[in-house]
PDB file of N, CA and C in Angstrom:
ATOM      1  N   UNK A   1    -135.069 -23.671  78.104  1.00  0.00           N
ATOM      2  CA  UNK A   1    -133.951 -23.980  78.980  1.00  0.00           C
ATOM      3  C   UNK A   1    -133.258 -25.255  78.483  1.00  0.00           C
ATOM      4  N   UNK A   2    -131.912 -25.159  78.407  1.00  0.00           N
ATOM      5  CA  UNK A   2    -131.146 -26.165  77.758  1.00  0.00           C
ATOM      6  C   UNK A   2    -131.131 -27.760  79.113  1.00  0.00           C
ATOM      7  N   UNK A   3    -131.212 -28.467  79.162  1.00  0.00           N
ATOM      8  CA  UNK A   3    -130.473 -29.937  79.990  1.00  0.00           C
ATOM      9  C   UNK A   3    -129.829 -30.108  79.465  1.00  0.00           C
ATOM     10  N   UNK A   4    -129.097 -30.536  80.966  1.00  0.00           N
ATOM     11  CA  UNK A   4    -127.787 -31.159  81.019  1.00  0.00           C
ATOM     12  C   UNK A   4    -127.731 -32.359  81.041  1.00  0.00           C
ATOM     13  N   UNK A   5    -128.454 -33.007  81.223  1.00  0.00           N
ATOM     14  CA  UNK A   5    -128.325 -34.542  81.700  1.00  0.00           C
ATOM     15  C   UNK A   5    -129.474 -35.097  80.474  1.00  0.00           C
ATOM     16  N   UNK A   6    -128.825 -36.589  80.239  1.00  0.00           N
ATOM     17  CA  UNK A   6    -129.632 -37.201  79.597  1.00  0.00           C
ATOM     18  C   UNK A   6    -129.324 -39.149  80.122  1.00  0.00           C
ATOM     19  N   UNK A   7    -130.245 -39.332  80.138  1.00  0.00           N
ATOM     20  CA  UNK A   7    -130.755 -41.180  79.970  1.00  0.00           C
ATOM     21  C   UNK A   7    -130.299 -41.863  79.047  1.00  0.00           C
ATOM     22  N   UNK A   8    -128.653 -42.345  78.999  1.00  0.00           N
ATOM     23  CA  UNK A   8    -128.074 -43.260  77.573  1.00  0.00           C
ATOM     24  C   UNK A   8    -128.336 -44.799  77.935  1.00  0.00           C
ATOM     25  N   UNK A   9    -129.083 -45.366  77.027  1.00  0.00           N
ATOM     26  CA  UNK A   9    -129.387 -46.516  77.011  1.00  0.00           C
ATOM     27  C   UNK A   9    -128.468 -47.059  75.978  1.00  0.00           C
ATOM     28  N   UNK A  10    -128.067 -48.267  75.886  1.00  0.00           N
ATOM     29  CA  UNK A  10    -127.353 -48.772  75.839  1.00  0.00           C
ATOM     30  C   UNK A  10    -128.086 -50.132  75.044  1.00  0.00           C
ATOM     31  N   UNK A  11    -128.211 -50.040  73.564  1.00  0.00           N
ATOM     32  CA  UNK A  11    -128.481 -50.804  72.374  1.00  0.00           C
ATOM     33  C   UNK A  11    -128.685 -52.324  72.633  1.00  0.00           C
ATOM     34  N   UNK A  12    -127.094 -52.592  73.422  1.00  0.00           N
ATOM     35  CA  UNK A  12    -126.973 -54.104  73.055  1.00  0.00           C
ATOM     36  C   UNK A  12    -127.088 -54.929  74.120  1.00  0.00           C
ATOM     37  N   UNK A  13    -127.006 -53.823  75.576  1.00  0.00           N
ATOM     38  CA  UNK A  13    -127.703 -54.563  76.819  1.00  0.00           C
ATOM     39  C   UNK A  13    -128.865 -53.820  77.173  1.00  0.00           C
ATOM     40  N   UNK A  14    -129.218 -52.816  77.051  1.00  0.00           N
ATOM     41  CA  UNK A  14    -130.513 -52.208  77.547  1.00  0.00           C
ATOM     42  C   UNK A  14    -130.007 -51.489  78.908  1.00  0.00           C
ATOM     43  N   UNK A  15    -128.767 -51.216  79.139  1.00  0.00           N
ATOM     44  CA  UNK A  15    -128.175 -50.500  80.813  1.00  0.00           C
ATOM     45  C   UNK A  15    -128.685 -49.214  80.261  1.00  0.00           C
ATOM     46  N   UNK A  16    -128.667 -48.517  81.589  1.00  0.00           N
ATOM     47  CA  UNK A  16    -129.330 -47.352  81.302  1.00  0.00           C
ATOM     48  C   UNK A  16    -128.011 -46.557  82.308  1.00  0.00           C
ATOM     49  N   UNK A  17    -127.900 -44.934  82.129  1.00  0.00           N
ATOM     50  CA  UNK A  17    -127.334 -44.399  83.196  1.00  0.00           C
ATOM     51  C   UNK A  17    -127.639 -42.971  82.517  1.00  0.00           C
ATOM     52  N   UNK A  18    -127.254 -42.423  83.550  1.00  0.00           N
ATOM     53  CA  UNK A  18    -127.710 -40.607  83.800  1.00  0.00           C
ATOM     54  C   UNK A  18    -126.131 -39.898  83.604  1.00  0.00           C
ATOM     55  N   UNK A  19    -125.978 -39.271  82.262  1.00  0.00           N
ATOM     56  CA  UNK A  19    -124.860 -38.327  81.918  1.00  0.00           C
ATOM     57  C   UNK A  19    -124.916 -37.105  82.167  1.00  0.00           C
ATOM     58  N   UNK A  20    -123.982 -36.269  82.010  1.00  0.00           N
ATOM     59  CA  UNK A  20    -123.947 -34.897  82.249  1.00  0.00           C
ATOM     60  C   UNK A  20    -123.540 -34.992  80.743  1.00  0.00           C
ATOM     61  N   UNK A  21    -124.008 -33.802  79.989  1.00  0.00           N
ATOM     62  CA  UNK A  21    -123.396 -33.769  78.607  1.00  0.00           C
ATOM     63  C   UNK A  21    -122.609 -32.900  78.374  1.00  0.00           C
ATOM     64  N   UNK A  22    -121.512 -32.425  78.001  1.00  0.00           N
ATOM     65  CA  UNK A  22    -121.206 -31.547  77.636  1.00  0.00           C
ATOM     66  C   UNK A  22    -121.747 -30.158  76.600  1.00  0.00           C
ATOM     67  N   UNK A  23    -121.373 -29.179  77.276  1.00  0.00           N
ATOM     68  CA  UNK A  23    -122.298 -27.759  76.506  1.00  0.00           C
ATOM     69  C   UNK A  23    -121.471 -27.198  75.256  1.00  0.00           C
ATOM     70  N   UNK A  24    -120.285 -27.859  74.891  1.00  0.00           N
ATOM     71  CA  UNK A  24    -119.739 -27.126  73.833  1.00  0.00           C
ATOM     72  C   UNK A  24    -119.269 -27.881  73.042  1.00  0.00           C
ATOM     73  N   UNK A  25    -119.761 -29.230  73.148  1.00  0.00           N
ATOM     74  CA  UNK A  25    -119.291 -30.445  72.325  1.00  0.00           C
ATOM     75  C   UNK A  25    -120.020 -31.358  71.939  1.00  0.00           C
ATOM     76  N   UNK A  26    -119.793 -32.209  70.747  1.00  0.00           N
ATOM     77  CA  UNK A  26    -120.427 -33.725  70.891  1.00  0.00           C
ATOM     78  C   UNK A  26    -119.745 -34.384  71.741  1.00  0.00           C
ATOM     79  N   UNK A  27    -120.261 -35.407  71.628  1.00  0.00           N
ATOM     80  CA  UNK A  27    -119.906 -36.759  72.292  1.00  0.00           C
ATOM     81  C   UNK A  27    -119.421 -37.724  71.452  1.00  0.00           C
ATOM     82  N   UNK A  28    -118.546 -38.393  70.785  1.00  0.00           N
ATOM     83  CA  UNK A  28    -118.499 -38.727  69.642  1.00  0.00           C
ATOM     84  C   UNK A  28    -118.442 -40.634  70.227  1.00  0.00           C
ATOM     85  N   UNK A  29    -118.415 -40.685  71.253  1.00  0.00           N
ATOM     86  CA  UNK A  29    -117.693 -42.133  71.981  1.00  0.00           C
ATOM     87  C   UNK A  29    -118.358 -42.473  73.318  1.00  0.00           C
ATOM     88  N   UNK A  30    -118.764 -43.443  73.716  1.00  0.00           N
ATOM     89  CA  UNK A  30    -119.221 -43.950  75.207  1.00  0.00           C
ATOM     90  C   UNK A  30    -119.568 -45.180  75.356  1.00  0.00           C
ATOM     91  N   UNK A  31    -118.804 -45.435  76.694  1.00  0.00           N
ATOM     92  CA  UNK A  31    -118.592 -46.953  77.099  1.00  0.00           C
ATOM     93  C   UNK A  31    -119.200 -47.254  77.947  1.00  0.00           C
ATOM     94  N   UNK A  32    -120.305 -48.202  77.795  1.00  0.00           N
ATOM     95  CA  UNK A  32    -121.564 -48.744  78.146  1.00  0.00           C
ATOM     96  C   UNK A  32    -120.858 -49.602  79.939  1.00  0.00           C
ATOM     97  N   UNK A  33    -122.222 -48.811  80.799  1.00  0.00           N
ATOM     98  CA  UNK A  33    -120.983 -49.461  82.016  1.00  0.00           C
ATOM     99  C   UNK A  33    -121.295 -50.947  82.435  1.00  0.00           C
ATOM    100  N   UNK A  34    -122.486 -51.471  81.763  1.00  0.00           N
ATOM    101  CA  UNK A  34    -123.232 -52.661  81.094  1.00  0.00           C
ATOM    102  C   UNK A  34    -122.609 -54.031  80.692  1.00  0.00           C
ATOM    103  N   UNK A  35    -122.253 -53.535  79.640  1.00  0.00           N
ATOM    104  CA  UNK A  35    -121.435 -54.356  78.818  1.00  0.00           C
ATOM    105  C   UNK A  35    -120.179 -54.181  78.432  1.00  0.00           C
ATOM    106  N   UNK A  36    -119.637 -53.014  78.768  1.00  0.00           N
ATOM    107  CA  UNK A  36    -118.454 -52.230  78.121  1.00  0.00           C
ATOM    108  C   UNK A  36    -118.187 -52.405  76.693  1.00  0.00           C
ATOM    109  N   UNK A  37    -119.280 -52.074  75.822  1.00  0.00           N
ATOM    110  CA  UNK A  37    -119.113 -51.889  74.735  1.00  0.00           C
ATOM    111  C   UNK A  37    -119.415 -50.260  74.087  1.00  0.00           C
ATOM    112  N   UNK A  38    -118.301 -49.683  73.216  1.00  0.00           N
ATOM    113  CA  UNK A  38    -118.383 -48.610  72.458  1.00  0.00           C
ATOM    114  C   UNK A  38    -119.137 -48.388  71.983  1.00  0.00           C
ATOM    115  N   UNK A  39    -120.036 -47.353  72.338  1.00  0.00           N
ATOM    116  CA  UNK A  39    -121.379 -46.928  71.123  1.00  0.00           C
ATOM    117  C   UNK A  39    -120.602 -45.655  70.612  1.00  0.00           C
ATOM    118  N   UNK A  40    -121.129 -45.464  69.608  1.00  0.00           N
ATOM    119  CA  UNK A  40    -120.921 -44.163  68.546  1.00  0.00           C
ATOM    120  C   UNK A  40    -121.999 -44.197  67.798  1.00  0.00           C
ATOM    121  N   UNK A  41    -122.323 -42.633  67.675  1.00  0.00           N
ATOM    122  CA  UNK A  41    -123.733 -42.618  67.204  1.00  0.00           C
ATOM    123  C   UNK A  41    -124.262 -43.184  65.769  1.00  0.00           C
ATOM    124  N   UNK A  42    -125.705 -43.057  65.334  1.00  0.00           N
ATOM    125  CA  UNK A  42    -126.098 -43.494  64.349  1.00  0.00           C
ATOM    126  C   UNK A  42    -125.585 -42.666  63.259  1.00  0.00           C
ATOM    127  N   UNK A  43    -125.924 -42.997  61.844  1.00  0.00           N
ATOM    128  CA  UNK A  43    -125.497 -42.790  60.648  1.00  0.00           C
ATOM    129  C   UNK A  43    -126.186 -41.550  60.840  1.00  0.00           C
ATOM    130  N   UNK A  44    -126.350 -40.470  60.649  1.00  0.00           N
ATOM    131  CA  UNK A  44    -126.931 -39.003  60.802  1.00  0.00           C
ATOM    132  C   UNK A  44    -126.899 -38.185  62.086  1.00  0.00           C
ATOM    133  N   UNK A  45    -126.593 -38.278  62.804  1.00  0.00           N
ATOM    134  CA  UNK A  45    -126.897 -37.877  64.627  1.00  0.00           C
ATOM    135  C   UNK A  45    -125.143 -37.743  64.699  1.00  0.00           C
ATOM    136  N   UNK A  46    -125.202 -36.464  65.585  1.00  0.00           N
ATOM    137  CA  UNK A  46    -123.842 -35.790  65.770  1.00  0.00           C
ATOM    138  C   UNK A  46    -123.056 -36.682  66.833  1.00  0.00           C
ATOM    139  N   UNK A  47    -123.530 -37.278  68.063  1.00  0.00           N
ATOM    140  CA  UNK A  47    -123.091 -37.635  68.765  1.00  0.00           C
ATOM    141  C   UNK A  47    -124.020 -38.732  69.617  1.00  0.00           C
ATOM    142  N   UNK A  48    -123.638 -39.204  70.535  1.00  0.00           N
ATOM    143  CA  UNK A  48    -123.901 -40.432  71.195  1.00  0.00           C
ATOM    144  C   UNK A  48    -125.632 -39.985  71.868  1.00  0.00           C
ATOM    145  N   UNK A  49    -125.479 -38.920  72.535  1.00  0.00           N
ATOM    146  CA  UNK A  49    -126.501 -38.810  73.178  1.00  0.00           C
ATOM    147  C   UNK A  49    -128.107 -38.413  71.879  1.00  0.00           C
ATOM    148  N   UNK A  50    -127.428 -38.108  70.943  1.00  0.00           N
ATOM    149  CA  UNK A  50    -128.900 -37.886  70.123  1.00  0.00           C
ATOM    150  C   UNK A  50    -129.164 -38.918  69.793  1.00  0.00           C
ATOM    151  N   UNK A  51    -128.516 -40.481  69.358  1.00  0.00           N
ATOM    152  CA  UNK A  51    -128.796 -41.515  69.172  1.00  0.00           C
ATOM    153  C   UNK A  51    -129.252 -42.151  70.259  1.00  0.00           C
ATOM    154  N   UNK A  52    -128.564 -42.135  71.805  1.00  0.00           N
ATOM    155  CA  UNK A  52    -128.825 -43.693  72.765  1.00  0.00           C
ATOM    156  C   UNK A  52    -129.522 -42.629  73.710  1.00  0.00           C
ATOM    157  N   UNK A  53    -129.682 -41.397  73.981  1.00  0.00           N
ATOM    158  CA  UNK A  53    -129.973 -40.530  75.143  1.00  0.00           C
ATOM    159  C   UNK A  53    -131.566 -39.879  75.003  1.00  0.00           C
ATOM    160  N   UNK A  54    -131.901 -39.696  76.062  1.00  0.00           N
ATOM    161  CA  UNK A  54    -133.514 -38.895  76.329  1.00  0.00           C
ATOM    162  C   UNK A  54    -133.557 -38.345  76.183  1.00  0.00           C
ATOM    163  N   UNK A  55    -132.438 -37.317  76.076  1.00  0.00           N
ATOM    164  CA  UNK A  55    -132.327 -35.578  75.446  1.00  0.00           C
ATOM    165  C   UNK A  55    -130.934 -35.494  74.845  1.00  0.00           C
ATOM    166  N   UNK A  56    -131.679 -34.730  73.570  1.00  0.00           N
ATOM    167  CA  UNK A  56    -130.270 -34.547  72.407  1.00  0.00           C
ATOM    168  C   UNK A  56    -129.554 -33.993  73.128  1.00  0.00           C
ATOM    169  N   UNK A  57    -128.100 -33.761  72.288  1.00  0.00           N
ATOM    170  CA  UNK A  57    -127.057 -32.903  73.226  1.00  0.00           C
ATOM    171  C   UNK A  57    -127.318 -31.688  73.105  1.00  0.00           C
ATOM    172  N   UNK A  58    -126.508 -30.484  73.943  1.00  0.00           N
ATOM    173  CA  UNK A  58    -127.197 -29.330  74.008  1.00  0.00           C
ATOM    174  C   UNK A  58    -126.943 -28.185  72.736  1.00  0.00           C
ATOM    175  N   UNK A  59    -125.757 -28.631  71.936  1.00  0.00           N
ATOM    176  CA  UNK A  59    -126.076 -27.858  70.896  1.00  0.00           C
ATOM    177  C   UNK A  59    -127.292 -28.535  69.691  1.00  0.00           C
ATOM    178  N   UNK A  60    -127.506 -29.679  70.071  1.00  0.00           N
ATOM    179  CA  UNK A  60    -129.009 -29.650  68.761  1.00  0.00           C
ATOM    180  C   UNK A  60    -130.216 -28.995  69.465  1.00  0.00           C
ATOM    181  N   UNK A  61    -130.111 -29.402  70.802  1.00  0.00           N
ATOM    182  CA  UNK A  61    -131.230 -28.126  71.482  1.00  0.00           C
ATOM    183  C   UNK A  61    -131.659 -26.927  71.517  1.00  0.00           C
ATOM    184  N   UNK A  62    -130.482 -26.131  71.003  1.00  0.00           N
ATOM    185  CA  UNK A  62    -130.562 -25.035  70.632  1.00  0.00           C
ATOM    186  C   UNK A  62    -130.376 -24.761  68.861  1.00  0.00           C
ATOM    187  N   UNK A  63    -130.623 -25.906  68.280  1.00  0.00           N
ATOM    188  CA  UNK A  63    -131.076 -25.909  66.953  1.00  0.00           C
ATOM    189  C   UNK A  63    -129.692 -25.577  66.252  1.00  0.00           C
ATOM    190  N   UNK A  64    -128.362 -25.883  66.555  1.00  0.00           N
ATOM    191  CA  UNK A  64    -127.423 -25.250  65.872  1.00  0.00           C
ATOM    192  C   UNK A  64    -126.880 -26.538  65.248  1.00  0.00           C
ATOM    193  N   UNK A  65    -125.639 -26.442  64.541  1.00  0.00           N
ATOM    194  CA  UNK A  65    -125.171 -27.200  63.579  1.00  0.00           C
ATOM    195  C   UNK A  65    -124.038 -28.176  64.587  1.00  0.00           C
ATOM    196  N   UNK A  66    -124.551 -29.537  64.562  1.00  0.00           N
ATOM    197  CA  UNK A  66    -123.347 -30.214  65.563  1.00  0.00           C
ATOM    198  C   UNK A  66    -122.891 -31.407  64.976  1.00  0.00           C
ATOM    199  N   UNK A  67    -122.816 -30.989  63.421  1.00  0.00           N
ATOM    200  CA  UNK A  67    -122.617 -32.084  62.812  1.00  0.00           C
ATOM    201  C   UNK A  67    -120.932 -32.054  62.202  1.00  0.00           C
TER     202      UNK A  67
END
């Protein structure tokens, strides 16, 4: 079963919050409600939530190409 929601923590303050992710997209952008600073994901990782989040986004969950 795919989730929807994931836990983005937030690098440079440690804020945490609960997303809904989108099912047919990355995430390529998100503004920390913390610090209001832009994360974008790491050097390999499609989008925000496979880098700062508790659960990848839902197309790496289903093992497909979200790069």
């Amino acid at each position: 079963m795919i989730e929807l929601k994931s836990e983005v923590t937030c690098p440079h303050c440690g804020h945490r919050a609960v997303e809904e992710m989108p099912t047919d997209a990355c995430q390529f952008f998100y503004e920390c409600e913390g610090c209001g600073r832009l994360l974008r994901p790491k050097p390999g990782d499609c989008c925000v939530f496979c880098s700062y989040g508790s659960v990848p986004c839902p197309p790496a969950q289903q093992d497909k190409s979200c790069h």
